[in-house]
N, C-alpha and C. Protein backbone atom coordinates (compact mmCIF):
# COMPACT_ATOMS: atom_id res chain seq x y z
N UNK A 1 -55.59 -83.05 134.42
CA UNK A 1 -56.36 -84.03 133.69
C UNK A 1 -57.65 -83.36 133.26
N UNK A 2 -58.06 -83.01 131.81
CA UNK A 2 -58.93 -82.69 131.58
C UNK A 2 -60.40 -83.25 132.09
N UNK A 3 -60.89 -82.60 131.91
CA UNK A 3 -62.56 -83.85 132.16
C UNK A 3 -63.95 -82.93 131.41
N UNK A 4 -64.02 -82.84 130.23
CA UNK A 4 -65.58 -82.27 129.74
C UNK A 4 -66.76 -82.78 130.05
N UNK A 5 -67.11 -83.84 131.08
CA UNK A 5 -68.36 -84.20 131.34
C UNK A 5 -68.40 -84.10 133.35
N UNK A 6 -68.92 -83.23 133.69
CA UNK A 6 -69.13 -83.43 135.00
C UNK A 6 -69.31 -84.99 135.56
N UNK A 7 -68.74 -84.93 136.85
CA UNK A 7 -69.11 -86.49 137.59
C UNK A 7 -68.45 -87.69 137.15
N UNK A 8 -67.60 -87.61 136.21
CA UNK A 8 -67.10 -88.83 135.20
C UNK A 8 -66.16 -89.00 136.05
N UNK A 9 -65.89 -90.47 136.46
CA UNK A 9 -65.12 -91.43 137.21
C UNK A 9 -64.18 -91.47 135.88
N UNK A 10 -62.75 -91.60 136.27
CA UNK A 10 -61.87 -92.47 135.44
C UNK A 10 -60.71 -93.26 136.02
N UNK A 11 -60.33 -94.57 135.51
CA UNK A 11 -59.59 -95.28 136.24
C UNK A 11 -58.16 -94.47 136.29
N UNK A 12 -57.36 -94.75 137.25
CA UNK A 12 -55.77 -93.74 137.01
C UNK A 12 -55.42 -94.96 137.83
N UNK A 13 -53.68 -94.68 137.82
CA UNK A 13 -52.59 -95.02 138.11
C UNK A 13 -51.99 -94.11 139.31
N UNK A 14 -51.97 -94.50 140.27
CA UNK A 14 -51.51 -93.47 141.34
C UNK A 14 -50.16 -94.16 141.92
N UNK A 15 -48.82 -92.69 141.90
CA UNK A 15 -47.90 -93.66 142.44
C UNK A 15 -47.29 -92.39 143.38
N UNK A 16 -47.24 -93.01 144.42
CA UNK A 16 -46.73 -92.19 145.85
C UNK A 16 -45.38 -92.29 145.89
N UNK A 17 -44.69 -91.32 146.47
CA UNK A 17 -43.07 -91.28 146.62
C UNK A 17 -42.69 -90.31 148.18
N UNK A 18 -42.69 -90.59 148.81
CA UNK A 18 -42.43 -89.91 150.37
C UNK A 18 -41.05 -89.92 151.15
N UNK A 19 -40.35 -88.86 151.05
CA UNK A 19 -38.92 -88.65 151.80
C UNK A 19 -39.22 -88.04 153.07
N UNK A 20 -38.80 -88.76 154.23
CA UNK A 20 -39.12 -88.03 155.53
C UNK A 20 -37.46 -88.40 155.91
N UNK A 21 -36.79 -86.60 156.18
CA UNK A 21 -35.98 -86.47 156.36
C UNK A 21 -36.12 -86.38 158.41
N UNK A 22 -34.90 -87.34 158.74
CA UNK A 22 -35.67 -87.27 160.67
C UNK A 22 -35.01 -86.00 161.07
N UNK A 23 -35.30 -85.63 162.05
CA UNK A 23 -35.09 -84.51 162.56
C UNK A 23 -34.62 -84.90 164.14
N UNK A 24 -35.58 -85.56 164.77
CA UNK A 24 -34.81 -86.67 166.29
C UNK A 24 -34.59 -87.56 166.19
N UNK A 25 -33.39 -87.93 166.38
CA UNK A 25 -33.41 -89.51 165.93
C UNK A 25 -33.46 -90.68 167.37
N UNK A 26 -33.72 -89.82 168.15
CA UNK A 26 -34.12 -90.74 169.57
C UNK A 26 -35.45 -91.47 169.21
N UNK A 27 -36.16 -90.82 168.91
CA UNK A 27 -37.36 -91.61 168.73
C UNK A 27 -37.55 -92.22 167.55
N UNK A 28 -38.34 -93.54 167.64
CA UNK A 28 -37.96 -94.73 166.41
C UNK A 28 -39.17 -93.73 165.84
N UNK A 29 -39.09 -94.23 164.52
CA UNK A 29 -40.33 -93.34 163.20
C UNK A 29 -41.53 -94.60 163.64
N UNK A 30 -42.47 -93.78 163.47
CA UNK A 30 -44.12 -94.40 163.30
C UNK A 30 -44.29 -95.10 162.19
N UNK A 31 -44.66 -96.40 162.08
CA UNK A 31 -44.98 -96.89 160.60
C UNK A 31 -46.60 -96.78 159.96
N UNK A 32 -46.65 -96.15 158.99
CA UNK A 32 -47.80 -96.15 158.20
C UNK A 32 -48.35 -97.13 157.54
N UNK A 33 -47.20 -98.30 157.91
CA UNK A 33 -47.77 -99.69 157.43
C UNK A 33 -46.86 -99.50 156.11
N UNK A 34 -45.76 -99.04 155.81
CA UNK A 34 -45.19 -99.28 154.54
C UNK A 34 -43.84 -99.77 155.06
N UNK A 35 -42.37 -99.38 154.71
CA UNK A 35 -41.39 -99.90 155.65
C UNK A 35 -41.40 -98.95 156.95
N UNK A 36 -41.33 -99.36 157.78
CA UNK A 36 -40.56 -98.71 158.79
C UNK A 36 -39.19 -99.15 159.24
N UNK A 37 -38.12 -97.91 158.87
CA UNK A 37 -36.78 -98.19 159.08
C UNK A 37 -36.48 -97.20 160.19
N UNK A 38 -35.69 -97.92 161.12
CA UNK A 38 -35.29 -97.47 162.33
C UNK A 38 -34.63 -96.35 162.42
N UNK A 39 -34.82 -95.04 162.69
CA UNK A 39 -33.64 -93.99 162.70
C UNK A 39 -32.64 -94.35 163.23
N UNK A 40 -31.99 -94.98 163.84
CA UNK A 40 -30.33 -95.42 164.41
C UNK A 40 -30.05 -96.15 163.19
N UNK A 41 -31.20 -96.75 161.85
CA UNK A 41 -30.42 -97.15 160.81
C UNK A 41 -30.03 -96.17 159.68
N UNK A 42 -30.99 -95.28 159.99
CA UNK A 42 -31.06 -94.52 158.35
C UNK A 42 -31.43 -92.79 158.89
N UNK A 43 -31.38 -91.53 158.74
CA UNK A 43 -31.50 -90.65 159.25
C UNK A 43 -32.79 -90.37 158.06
N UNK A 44 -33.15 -91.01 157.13
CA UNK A 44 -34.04 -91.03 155.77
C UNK A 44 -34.79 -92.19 155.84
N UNK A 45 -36.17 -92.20 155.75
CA UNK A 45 -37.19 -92.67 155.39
C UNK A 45 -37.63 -92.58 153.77
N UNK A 46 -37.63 -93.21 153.03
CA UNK A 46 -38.23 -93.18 151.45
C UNK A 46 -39.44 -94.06 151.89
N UNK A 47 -40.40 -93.56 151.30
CA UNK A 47 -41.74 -94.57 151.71
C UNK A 47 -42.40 -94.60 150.13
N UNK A 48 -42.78 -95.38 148.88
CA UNK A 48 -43.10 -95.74 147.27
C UNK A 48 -44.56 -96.07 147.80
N UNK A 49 -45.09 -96.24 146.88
CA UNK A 49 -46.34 -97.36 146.76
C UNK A 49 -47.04 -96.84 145.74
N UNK A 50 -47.58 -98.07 144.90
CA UNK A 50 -47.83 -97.69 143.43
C UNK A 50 -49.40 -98.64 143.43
N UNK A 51 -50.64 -97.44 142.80
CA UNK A 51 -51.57 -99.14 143.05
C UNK A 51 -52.78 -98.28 142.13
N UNK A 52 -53.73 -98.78 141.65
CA UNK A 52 -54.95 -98.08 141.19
C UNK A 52 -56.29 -97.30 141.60
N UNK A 53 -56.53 -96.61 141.04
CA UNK A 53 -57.43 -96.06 141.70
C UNK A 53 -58.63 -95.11 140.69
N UNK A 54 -59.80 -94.68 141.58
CA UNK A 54 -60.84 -94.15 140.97
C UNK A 54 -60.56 -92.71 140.68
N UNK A 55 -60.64 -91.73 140.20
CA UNK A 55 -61.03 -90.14 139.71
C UNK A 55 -62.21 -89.69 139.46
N UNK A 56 -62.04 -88.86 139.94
CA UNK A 56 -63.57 -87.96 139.95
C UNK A 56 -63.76 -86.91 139.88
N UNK A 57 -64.15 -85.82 139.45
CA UNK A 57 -63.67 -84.27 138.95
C UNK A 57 -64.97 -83.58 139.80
N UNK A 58 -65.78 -82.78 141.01
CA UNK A 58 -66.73 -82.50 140.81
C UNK A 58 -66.82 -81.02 141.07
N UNK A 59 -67.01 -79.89 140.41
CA UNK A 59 -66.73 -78.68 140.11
C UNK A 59 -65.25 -78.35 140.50
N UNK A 60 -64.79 -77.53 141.37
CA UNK A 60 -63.36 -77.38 141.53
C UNK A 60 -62.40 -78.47 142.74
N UNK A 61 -63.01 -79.53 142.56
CA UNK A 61 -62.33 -80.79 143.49
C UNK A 61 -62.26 -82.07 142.74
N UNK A 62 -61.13 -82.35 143.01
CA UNK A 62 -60.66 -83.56 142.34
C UNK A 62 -60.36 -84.83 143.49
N UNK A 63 -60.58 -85.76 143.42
CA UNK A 63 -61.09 -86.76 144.25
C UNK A 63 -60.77 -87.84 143.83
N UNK A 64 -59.02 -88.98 144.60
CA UNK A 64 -58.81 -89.61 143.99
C UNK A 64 -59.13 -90.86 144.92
N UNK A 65 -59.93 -92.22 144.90
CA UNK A 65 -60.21 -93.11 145.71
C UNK A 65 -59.18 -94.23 145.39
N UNK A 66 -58.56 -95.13 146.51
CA UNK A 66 -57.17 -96.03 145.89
C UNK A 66 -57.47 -96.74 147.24
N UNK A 67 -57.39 -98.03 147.31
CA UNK A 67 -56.62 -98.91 148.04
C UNK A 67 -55.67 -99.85 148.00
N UNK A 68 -54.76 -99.60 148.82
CA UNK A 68 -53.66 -99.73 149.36
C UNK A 68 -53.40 -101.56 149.77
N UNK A 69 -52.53 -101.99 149.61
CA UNK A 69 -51.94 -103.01 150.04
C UNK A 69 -50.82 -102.77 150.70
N UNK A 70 -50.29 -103.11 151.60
CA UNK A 70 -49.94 -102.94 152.37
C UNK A 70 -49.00 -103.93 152.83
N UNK A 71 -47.27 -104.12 152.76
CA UNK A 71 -46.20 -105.30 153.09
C UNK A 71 -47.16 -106.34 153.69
N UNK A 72 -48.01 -106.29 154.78
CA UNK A 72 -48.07 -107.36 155.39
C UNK A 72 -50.02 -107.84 155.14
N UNK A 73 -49.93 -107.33 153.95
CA UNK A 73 -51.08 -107.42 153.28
C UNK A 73 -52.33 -107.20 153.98
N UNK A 74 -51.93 -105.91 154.67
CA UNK A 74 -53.03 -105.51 155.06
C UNK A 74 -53.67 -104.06 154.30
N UNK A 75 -55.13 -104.17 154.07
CA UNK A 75 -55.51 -103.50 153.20
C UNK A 75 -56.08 -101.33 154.00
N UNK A 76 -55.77 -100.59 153.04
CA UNK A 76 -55.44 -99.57 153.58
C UNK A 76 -56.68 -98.79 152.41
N UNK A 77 -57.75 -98.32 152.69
CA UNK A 77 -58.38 -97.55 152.08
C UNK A 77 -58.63 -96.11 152.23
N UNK A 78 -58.29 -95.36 150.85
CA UNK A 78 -57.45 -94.39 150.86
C UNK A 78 -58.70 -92.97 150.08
N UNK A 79 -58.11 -91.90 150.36
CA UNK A 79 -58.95 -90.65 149.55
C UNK A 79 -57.81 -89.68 149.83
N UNK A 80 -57.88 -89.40 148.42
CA UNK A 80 -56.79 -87.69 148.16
C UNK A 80 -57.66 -87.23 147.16
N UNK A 81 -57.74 -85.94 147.91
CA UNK A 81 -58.93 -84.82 147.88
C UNK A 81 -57.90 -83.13 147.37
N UNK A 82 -58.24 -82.78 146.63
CA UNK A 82 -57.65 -81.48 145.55
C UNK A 82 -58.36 -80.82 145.64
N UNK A 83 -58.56 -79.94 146.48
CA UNK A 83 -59.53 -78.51 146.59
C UNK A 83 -59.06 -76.96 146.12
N UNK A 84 -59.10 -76.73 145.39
CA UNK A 84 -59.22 -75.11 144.23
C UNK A 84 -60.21 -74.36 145.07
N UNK A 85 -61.50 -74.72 145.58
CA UNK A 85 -61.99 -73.47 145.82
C UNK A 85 -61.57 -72.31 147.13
N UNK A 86 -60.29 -72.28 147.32
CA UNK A 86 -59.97 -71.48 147.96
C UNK A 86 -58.74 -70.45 147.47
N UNK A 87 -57.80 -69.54 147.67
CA UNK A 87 -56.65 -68.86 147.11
C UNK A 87 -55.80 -70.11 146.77
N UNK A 88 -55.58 -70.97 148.10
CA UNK A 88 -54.61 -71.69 148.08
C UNK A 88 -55.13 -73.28 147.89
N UNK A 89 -54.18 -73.92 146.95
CA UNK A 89 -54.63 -75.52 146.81
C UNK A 89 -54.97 -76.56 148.10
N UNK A 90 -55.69 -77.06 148.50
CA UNK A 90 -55.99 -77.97 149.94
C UNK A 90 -55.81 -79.20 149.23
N UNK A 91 -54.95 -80.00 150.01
CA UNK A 91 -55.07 -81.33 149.61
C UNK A 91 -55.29 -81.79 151.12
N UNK A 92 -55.75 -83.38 151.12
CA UNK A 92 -56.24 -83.92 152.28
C UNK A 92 -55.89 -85.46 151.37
N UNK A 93 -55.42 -85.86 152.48
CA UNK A 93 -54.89 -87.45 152.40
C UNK A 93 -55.60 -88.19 153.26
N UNK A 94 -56.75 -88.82 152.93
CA UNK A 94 -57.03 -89.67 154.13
C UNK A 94 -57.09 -91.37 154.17
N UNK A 95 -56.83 -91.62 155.15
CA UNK A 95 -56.37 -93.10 155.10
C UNK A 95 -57.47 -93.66 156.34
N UNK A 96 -58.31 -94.91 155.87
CA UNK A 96 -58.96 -95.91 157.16
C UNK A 96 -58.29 -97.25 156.70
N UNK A 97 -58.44 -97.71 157.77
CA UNK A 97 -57.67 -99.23 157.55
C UNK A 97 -57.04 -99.59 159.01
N UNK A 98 -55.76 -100.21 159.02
CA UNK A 98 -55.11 -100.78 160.76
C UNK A 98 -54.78 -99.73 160.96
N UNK A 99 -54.67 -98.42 160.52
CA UNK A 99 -54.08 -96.81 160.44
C UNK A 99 -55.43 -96.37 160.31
N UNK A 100 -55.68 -94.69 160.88
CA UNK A 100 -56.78 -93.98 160.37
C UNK A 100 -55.74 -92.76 160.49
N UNK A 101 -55.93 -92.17 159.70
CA UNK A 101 -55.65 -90.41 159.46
C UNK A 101 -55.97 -89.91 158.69
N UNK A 102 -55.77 -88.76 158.91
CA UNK A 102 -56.66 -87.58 157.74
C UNK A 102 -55.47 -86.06 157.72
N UNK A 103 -54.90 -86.21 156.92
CA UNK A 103 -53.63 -85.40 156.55
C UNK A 103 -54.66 -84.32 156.02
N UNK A 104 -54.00 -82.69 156.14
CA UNK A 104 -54.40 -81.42 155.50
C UNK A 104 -53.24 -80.87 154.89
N UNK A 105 -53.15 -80.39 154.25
CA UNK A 105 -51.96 -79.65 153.35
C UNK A 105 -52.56 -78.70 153.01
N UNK A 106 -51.85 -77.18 153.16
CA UNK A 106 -52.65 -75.72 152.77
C UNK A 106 -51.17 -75.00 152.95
N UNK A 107 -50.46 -74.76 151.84
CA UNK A 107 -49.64 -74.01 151.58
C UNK A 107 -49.46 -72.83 153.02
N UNK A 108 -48.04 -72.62 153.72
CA UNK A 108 -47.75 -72.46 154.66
C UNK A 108 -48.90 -71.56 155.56
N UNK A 109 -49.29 -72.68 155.82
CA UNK A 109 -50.48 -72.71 156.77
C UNK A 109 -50.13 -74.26 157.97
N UNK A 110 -50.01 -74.69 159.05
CA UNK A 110 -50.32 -75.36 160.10
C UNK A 110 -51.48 -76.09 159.92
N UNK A 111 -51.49 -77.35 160.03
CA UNK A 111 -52.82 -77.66 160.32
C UNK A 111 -52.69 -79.52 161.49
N UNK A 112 -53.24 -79.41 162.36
CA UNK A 112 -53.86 -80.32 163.13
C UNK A 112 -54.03 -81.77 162.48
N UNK A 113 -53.65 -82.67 163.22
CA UNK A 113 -53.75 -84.02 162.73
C UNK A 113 -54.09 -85.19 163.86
N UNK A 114 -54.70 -85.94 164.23
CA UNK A 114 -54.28 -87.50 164.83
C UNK A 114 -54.41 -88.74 163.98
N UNK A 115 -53.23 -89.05 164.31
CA UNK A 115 -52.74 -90.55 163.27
C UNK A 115 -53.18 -91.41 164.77
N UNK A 116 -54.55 -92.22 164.23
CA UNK A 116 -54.95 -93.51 164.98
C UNK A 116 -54.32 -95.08 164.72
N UNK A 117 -53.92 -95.21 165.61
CA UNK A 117 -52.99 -96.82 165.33
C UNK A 117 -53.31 -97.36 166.55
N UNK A 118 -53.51 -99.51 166.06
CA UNK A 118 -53.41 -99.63 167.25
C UNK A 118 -53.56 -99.70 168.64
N UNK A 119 -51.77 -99.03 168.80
CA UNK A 119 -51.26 -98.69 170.07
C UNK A 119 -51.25 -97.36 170.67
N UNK A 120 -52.40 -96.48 170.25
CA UNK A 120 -52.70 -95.77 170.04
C UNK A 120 -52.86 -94.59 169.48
N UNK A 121 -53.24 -93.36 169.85
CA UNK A 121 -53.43 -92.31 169.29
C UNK A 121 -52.17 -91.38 169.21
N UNK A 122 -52.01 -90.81 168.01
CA UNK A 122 -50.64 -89.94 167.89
C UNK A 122 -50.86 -88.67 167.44
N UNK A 123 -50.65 -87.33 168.23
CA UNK A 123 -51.16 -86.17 168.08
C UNK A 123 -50.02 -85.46 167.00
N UNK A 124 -50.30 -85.13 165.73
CA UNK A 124 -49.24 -84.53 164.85
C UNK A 124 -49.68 -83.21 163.87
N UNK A 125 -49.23 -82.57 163.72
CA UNK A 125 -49.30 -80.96 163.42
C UNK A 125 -48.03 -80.87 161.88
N UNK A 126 -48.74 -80.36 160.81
CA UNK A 126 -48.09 -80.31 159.35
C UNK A 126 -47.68 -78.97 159.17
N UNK A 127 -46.99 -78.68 158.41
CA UNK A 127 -46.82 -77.47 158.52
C UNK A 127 -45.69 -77.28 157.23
N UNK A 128 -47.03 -76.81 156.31
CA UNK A 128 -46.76 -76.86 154.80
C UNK A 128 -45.91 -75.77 154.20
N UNK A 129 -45.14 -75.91 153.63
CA UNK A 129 -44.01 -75.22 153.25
C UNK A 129 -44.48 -74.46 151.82
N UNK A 130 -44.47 -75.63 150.75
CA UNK A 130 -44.94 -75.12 149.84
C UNK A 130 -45.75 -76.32 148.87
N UNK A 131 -46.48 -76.27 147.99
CA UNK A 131 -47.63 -77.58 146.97
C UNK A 131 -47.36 -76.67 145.90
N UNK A 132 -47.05 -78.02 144.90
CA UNK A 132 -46.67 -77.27 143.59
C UNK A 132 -47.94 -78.65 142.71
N UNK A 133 -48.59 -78.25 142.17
CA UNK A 133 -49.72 -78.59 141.14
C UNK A 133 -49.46 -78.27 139.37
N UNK A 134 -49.21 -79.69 138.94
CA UNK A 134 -49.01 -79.31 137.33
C UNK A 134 -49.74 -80.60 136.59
N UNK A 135 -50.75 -79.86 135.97
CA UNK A 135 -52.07 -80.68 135.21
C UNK A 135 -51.47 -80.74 133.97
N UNK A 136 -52.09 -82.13 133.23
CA UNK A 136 -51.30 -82.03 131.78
C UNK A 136 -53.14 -82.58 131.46
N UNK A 137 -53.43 -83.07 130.25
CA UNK A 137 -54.14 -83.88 129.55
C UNK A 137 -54.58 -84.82 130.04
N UNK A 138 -53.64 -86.05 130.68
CA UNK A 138 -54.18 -87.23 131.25
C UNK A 138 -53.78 -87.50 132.75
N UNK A 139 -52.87 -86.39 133.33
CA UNK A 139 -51.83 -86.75 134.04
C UNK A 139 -52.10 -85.24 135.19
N UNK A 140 -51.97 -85.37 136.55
CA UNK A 140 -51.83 -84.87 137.46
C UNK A 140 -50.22 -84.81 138.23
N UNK A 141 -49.76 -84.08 138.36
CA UNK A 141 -48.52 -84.28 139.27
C UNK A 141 -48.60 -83.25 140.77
N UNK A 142 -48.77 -83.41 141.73
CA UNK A 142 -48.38 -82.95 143.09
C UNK A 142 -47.24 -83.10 143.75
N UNK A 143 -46.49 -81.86 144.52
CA UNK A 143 -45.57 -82.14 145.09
C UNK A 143 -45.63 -81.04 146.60
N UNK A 144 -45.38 -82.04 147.56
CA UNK A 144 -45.47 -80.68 149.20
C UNK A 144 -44.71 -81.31 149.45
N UNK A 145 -44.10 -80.09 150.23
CA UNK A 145 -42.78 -79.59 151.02
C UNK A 145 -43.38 -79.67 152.55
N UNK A 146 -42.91 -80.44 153.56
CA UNK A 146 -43.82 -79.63 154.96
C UNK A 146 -42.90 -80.00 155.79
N UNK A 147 -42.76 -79.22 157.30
CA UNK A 147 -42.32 -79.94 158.41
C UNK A 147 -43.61 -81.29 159.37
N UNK A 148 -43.21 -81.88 159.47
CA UNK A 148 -44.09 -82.98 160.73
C UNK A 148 -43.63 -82.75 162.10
N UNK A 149 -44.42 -82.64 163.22
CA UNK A 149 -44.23 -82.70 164.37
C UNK A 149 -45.55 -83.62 164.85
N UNK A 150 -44.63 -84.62 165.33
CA UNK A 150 -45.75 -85.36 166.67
C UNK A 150 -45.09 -85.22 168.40
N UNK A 151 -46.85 -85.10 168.58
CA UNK A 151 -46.52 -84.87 169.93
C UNK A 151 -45.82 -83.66 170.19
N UNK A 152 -45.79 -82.58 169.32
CA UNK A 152 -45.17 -81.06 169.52
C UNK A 152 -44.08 -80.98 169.03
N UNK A 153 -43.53 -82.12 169.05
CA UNK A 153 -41.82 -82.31 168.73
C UNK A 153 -41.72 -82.42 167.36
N UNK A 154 -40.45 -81.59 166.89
CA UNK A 154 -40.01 -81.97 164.92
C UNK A 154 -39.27 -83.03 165.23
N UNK A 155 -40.25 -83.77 164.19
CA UNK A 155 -39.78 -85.10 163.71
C UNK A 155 -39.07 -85.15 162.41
N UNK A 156 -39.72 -84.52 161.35
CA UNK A 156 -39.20 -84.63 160.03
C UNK A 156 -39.40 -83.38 159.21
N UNK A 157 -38.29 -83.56 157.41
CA UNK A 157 -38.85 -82.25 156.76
C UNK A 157 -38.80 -83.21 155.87
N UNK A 158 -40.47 -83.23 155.06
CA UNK A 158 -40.61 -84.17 154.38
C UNK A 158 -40.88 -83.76 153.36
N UNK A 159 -41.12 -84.77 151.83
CA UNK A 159 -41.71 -84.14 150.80
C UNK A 159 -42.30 -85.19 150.47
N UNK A 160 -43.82 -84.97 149.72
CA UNK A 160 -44.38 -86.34 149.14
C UNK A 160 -44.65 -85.67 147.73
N UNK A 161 -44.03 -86.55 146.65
CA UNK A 161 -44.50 -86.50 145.43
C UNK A 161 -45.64 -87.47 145.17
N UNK A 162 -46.80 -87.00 144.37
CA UNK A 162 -47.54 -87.74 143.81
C UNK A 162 -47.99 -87.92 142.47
N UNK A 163 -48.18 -89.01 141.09
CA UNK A 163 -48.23 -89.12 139.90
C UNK A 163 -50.03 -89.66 139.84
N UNK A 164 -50.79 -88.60 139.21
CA UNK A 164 -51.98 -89.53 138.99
C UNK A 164 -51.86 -89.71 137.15
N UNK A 165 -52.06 -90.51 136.77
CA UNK A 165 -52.01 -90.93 135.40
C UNK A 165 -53.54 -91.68 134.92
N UNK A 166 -54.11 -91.27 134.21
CA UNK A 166 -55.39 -91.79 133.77
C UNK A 166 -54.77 -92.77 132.62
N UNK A 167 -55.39 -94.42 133.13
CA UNK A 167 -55.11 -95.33 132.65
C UNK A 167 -55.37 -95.60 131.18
């Protein structure tokens, strides 16, 4: 998404798409507050959510602000963060709300996580495969590849696509 004026907010369209393929299926999946479907039902998790949000360009970081609604209408306030100034693209997903986390993504690199819920605290470790980044004119597209482990254990090999579209 282009931007010729530093600092310029623009409204976008943000739409999430998340495949978490399970990996144990003893243990039920964690809900992020979107569906949670039981692994003894489905060995696949698809997790959507489509909603609006702010943009913000400020030298090599892109900064998208969105909140979330949530099935049981609970509200989920959100930041996905696009960092360039390093070799490799950093994205960071962070979520406050009945959930708190703060996701890192850094092209196969590991990185540290706790997903706060609740019933408590859940210790989980990413472990990025590969982030593919393709900018058009109005339009952002992201896509990571990663394994998830909570609690040490592989849980999933997931991928989240993301669409930012300037409204």
């Amino acid at each position: 998404m282009s931007n010729t004026q530093k600092n310029t907010k623009k409204e976008v369209r943000i739409k999430i798409k998340g495949i978490h393929k399970n990996i144990n299926c003893d243990i039920q999946n964690v809900s992020s507050g979107f569906k949670n479907i039981d692994c003894k039902e489905s060995t696949e998790n698809i997790v959507e959510t489509e909603c609006s949000g702010l943009y913000q360009k400020i030298d090599k970081q892109i900064y998208i602000k969105y909140v979330e609604e949530i099935e049981t209408q609970v509200v989920s306030n959100n930041l996905l963060k696009i960092d360039n100034n390093i070799n490799n693209f950093k994205i960071e997903i962070i979520k406050k709300g009945i959930v708190n986390s703060k996701m890192t993504f850094i092209e196969k690199v590991k990185t540290e996580s706790i997903y706060n819920t609740p019933y408590g605290k859940i210790n989980m470790i990413i472990d990025t495969k590969k982030i593919r980044i393709k900018a058009k004119e109005n339009a952002i597209f992201v896509s990571i590849e990663y394994d998830l482990f909570m609690e040490k254990e592989h849980m999933s090999i997931s991928k989240i696509d993301i669409s930012i579209e300037q409204l």
